[in-house]
N, C-alpha and C. Protein backbone atom coordinates (compact mmCIF):
# COMPACT_ATOMS: atom_id res chain seq x y z
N UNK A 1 86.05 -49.35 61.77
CA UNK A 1 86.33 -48.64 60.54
C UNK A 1 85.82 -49.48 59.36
N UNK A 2 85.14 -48.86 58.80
CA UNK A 2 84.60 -48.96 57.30
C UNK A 2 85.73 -49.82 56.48
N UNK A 3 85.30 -51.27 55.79
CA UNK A 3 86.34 -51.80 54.87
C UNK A 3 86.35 -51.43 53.36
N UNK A 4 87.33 -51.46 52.60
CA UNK A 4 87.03 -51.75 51.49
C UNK A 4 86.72 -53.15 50.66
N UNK A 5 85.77 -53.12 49.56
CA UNK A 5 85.28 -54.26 49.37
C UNK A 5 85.76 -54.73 47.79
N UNK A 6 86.46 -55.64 46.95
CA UNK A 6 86.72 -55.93 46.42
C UNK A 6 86.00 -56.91 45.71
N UNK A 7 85.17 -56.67 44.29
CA UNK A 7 83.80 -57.17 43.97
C UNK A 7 84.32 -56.99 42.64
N UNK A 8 83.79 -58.21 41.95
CA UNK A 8 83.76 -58.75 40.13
C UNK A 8 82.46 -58.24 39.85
N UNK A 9 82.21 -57.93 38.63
CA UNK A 9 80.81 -57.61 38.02
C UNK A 9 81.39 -57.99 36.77
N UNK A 10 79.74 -58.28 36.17
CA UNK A 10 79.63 -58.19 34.41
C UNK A 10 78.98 -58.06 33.76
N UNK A 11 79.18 -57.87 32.31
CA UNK A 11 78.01 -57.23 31.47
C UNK A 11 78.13 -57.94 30.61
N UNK A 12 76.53 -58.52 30.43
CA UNK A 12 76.76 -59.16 29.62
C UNK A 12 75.36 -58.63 27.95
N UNK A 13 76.03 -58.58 26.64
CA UNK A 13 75.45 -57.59 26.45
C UNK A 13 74.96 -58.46 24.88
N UNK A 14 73.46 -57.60 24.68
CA UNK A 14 72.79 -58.65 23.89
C UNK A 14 71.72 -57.60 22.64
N UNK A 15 71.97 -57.45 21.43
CA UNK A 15 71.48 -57.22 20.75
C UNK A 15 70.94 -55.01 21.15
N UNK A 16 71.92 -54.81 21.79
CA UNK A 16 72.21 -53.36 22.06
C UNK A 16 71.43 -53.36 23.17
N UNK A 17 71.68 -54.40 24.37
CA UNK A 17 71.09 -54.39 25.90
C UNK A 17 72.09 -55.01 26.60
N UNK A 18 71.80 -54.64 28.00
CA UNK A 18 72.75 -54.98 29.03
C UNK A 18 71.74 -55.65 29.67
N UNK A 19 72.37 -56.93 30.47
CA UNK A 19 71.57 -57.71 31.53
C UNK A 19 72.01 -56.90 32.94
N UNK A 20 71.25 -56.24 33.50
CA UNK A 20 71.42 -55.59 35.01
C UNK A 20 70.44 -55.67 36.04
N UNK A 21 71.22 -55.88 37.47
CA UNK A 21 69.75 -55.37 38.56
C UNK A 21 69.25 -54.13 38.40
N UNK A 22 68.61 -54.28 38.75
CA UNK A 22 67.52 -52.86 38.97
C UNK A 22 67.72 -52.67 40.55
N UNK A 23 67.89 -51.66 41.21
CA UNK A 23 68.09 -51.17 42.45
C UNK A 23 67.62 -50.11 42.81
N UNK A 24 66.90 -49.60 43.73
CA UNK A 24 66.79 -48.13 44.74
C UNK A 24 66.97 -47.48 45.88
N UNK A 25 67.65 -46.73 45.61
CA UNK A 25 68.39 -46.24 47.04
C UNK A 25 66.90 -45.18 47.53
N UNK A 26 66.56 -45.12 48.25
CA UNK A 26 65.39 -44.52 49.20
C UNK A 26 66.09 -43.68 49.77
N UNK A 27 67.06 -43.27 50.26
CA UNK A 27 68.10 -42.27 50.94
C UNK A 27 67.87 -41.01 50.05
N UNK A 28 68.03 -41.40 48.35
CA UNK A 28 68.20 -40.15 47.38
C UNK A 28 66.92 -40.31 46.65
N UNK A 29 65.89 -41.18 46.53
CA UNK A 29 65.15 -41.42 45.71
C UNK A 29 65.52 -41.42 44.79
N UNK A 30 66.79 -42.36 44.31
CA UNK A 30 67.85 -42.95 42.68
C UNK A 30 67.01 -43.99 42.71
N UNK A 31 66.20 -43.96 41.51
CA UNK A 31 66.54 -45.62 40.67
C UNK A 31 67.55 -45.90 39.89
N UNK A 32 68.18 -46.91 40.06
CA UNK A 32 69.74 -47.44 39.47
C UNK A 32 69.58 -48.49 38.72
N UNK A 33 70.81 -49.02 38.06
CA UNK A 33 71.13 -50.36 37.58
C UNK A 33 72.50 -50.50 37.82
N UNK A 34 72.45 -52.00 38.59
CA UNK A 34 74.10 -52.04 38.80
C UNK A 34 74.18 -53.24 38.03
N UNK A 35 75.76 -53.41 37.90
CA UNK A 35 76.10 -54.58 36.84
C UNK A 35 76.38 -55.94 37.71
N UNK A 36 76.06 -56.89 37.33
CA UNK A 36 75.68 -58.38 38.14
C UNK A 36 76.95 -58.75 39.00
N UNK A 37 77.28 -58.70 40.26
CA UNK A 37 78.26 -60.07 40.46
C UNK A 37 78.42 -59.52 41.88
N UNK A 38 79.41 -59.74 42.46
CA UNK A 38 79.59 -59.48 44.04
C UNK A 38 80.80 -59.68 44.50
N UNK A 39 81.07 -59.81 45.62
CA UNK A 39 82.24 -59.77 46.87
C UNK A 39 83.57 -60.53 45.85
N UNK A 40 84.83 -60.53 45.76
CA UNK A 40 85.23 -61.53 46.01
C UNK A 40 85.98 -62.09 47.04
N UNK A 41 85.68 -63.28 46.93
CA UNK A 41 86.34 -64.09 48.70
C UNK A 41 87.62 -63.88 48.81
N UNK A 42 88.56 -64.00 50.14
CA UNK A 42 89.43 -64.36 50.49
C UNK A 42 90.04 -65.49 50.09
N UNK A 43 91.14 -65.84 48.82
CA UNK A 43 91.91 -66.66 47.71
C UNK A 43 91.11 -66.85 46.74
N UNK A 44 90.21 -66.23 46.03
CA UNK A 44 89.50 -66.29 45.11
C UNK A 44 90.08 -65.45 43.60
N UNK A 45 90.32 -65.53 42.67
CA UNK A 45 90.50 -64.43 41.58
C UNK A 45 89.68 -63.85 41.78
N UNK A 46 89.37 -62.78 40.77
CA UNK A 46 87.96 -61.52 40.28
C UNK A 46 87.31 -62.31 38.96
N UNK A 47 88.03 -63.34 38.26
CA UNK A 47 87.90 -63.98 37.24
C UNK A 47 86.75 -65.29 37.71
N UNK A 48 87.44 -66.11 38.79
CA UNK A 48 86.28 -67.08 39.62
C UNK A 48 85.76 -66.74 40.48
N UNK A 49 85.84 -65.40 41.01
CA UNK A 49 84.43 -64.62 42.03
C UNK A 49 83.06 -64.46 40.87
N UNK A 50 83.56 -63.70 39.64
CA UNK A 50 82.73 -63.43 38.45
C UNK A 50 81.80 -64.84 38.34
N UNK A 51 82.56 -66.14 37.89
CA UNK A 51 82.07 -67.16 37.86
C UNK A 51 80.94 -67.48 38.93
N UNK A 52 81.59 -67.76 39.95
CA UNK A 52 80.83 -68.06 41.22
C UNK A 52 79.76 -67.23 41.26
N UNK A 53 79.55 -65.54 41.37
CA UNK A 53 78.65 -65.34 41.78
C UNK A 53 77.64 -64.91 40.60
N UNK A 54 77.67 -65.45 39.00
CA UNK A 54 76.63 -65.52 38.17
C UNK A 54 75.80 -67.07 38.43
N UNK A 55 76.54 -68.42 38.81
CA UNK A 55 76.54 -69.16 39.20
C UNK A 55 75.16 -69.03 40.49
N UNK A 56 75.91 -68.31 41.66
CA UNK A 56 74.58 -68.32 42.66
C UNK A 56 73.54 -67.36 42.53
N UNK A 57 74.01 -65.64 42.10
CA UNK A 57 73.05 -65.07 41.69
C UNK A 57 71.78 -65.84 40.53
N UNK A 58 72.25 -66.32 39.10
CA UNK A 58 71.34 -66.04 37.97
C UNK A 58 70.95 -67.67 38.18
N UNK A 59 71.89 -68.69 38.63
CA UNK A 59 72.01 -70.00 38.19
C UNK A 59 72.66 -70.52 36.91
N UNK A 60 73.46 -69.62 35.90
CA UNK A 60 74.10 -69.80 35.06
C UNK A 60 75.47 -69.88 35.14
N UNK A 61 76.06 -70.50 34.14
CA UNK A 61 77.70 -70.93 34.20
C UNK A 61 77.73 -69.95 32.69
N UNK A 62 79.07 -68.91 33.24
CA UNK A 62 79.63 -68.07 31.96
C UNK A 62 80.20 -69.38 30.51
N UNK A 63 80.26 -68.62 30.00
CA UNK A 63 81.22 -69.49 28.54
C UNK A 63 82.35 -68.32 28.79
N UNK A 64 82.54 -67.49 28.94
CA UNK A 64 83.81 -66.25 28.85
C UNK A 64 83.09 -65.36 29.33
N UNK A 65 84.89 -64.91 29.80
CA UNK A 65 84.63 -63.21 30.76
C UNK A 65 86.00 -62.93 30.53
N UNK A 66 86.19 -61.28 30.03
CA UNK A 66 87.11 -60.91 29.29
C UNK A 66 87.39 -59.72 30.37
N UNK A 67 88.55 -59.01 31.36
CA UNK A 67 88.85 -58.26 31.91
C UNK A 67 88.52 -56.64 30.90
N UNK A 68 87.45 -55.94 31.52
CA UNK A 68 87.85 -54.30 31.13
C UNK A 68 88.16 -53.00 31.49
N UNK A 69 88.38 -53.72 32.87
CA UNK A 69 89.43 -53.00 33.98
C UNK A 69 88.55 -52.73 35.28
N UNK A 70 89.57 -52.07 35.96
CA UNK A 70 89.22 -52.22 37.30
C UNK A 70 88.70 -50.76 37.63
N UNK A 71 88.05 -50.27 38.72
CA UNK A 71 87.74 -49.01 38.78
C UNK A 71 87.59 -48.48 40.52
N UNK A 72 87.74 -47.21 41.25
CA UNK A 72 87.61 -47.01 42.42
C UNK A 72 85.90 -46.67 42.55
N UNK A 73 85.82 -47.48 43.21
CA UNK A 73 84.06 -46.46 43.30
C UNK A 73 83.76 -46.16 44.87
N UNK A 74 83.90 -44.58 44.81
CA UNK A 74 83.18 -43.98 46.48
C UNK A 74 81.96 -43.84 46.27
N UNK A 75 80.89 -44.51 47.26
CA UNK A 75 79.66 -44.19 47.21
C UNK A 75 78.92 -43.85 48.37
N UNK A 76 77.45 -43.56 48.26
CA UNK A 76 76.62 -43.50 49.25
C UNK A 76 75.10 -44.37 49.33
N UNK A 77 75.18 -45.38 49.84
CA UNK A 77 73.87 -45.99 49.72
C UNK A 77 72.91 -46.10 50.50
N UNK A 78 71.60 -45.97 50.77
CA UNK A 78 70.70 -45.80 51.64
C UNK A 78 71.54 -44.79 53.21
N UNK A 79 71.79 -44.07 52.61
CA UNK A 79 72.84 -43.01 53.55
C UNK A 79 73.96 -43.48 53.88
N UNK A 80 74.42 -44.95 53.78
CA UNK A 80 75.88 -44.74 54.51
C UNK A 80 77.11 -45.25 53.45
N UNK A 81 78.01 -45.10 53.87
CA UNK A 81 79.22 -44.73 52.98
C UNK A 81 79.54 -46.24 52.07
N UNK A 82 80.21 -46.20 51.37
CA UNK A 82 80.77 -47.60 50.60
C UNK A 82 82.17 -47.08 49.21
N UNK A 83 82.63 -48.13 49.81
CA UNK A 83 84.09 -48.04 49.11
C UNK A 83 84.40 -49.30 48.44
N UNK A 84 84.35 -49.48 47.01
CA UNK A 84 84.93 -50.59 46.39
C UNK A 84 85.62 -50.60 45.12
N UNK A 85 86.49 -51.49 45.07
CA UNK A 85 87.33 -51.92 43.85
C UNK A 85 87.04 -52.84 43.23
N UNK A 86 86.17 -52.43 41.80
CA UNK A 86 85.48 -53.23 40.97
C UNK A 86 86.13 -53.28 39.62
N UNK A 87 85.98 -55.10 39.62
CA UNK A 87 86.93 -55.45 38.06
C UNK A 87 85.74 -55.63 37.77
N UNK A 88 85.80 -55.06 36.37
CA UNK A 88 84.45 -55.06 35.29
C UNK A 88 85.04 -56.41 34.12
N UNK A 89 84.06 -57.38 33.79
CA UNK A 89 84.29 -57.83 32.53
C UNK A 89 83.13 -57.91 31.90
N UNK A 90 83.39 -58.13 30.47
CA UNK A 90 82.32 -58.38 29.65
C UNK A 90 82.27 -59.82 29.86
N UNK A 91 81.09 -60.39 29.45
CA UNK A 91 81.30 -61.96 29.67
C UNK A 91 79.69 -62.01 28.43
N UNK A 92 79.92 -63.35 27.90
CA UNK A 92 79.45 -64.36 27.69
C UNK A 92 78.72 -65.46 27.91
N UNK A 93 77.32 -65.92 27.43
CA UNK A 93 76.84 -66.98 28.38
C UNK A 93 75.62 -67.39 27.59
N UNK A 94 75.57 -68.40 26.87
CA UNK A 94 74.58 -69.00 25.84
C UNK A 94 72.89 -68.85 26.77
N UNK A 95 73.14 -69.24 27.95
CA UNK A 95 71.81 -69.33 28.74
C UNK A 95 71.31 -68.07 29.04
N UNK A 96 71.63 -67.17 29.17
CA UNK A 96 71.22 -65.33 29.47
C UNK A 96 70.94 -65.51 27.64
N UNK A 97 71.30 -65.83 26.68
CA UNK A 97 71.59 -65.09 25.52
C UNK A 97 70.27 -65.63 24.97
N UNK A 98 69.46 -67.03 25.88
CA UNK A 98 68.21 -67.47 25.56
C UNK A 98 67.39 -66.65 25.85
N UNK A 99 67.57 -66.10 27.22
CA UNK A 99 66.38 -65.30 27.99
C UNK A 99 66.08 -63.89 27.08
N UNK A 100 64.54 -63.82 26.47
CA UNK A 100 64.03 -62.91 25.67
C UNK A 100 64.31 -61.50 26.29
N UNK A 101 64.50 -60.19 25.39
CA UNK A 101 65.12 -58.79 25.82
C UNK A 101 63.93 -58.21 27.12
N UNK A 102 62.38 -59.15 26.84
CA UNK A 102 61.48 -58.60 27.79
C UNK A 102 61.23 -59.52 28.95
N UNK A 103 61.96 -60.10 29.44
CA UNK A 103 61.79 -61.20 30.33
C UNK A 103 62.43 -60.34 31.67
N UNK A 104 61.85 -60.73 33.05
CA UNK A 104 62.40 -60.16 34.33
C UNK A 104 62.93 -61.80 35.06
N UNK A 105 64.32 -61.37 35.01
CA UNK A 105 64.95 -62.39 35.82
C UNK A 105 64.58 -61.97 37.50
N UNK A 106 65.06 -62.42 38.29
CA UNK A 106 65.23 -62.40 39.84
C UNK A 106 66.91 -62.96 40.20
N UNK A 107 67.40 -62.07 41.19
CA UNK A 107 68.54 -62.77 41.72
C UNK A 107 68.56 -63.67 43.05
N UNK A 108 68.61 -64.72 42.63
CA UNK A 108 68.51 -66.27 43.58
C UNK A 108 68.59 -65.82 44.94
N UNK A 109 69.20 -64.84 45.30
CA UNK A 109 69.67 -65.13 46.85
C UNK A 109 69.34 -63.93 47.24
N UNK A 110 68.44 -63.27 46.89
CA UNK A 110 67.75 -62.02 47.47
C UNK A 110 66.73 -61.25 46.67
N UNK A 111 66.59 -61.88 45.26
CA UNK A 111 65.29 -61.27 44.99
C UNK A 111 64.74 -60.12 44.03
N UNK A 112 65.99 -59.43 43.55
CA UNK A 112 65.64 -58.16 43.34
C UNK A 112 65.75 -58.36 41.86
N UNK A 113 65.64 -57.61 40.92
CA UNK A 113 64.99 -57.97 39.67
C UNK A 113 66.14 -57.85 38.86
N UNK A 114 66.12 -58.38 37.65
CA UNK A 114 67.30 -58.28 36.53
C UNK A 114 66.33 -58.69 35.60
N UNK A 115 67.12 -56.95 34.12
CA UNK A 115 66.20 -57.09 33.29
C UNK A 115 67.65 -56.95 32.06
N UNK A 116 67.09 -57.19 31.10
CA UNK A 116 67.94 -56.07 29.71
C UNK A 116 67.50 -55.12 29.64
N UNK A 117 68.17 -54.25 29.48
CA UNK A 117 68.16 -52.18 29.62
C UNK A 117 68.88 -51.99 28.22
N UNK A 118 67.80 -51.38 27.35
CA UNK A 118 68.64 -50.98 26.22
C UNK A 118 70.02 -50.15 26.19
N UNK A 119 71.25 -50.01 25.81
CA UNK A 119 72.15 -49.32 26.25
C UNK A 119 72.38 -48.00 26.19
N UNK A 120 71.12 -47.45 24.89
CA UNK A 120 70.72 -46.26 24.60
C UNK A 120 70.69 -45.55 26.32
N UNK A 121 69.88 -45.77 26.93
CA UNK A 121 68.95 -45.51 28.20
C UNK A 121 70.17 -45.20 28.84
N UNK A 122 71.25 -46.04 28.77
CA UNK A 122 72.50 -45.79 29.67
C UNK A 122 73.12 -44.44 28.82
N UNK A 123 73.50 -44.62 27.91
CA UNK A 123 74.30 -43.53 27.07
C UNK A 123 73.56 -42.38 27.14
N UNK A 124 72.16 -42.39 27.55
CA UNK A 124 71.66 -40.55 27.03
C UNK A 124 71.76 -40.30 28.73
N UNK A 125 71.52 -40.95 29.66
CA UNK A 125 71.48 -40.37 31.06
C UNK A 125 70.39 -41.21 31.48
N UNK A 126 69.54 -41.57 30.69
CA UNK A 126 67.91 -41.95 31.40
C UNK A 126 68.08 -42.96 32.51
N UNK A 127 69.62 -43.55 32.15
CA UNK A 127 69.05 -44.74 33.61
C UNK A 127 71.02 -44.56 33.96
N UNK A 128 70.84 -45.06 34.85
CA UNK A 128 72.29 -44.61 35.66
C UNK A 128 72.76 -46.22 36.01
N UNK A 129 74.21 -46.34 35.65
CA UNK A 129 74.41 -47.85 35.98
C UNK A 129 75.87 -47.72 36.82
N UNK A 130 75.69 -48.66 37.89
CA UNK A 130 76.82 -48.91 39.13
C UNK A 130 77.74 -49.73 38.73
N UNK A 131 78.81 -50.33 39.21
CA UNK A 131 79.67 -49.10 39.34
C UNK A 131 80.20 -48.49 38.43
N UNK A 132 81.03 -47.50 39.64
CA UNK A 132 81.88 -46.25 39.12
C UNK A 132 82.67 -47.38 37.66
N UNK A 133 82.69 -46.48 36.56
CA UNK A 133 83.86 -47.51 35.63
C UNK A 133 82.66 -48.77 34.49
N UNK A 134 82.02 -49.08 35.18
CA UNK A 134 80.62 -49.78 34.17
C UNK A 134 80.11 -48.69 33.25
N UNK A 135 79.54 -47.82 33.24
CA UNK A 135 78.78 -47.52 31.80
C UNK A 135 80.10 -46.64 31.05
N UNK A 136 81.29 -46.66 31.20
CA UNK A 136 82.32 -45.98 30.25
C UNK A 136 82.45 -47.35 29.72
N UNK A 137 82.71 -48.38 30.22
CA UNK A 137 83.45 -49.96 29.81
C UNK A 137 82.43 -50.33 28.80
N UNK A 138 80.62 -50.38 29.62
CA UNK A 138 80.01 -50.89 28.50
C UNK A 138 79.85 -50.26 27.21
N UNK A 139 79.91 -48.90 26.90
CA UNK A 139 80.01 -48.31 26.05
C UNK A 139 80.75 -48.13 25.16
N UNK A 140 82.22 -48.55 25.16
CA UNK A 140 83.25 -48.71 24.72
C UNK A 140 83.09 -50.13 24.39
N UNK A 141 81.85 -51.34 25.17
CA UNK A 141 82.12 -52.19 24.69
C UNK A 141 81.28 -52.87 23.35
N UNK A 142 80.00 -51.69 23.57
CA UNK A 142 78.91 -51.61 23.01
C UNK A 142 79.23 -50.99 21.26
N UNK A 143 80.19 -50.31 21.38
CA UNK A 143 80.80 -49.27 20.04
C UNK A 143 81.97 -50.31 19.30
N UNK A 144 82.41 -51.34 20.02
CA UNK A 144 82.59 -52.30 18.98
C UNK A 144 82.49 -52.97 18.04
């Protein structure tokens, strides 16, 4: 049986852009953007999973990450099912805040691209961002 997966993400957001992967599911032919971070471990917070995995993904250490809640997300990826409970924070981080709005990062431990996405792109529909609970949070965090 299928687990559920309990995963930190964050946004970290810069001059009316979000830092995100870029992703494609080939199942639906979606291009996506999901918001940065991953698993968290067994005795870990969602607060030092966040840490940890900007840490191994980007190679950066946050300055702050501020809780903007948690969210259920049912999905479908390259056809098969996925179930997770994702704490969203905004976060902070002088070293992302260097990297220019046109620069393509890579994520350390697999490769796949991270860019800034104007947030416009998110708000009209043009680009779709994961998870369930991320583009209401960033938007609300963006209208601040």
């Amino acid at each position: 049986m299928p687990a559920i997966r309990n995963i930190a993400v964050g946004l970290p957001v810069k001059h009316g852009h979000v830092l995100a992967l870029e992703g494609y599911d080939d199942s639906r032919d979606l291009p996506f953007l999901r918001a940065i971070g991953g698993g968290i471990e067994f005795g870990e917070t969602a607060v030092e999973a966040l840490h940890r995995e900007f840490l191994e993904e980007l190679g950066v250490r946050l300055d702050s990450a501020q809780a903007l809640g948690v969210f259920e997300n049912i999905f479908t990826y390259q056809g098969e099912p996925g179930h997770e409970i994702a704490h969203v924070f905004a976060v902070t981080c002088a070293a992302l805040d260097a990297v220019p709005l046109d620069a393509v990062l890579e994520i350390l431990d697999q490769g796949s691209p991270v860019r800034w996405v104007p947030i416009d792109d998110i708000r009209s529909g043009a680009r779709i961002l994961f998870p369930h609970g991320a583009p209401e949070t960033l938007l609300a965090l963006a209208s601040r």
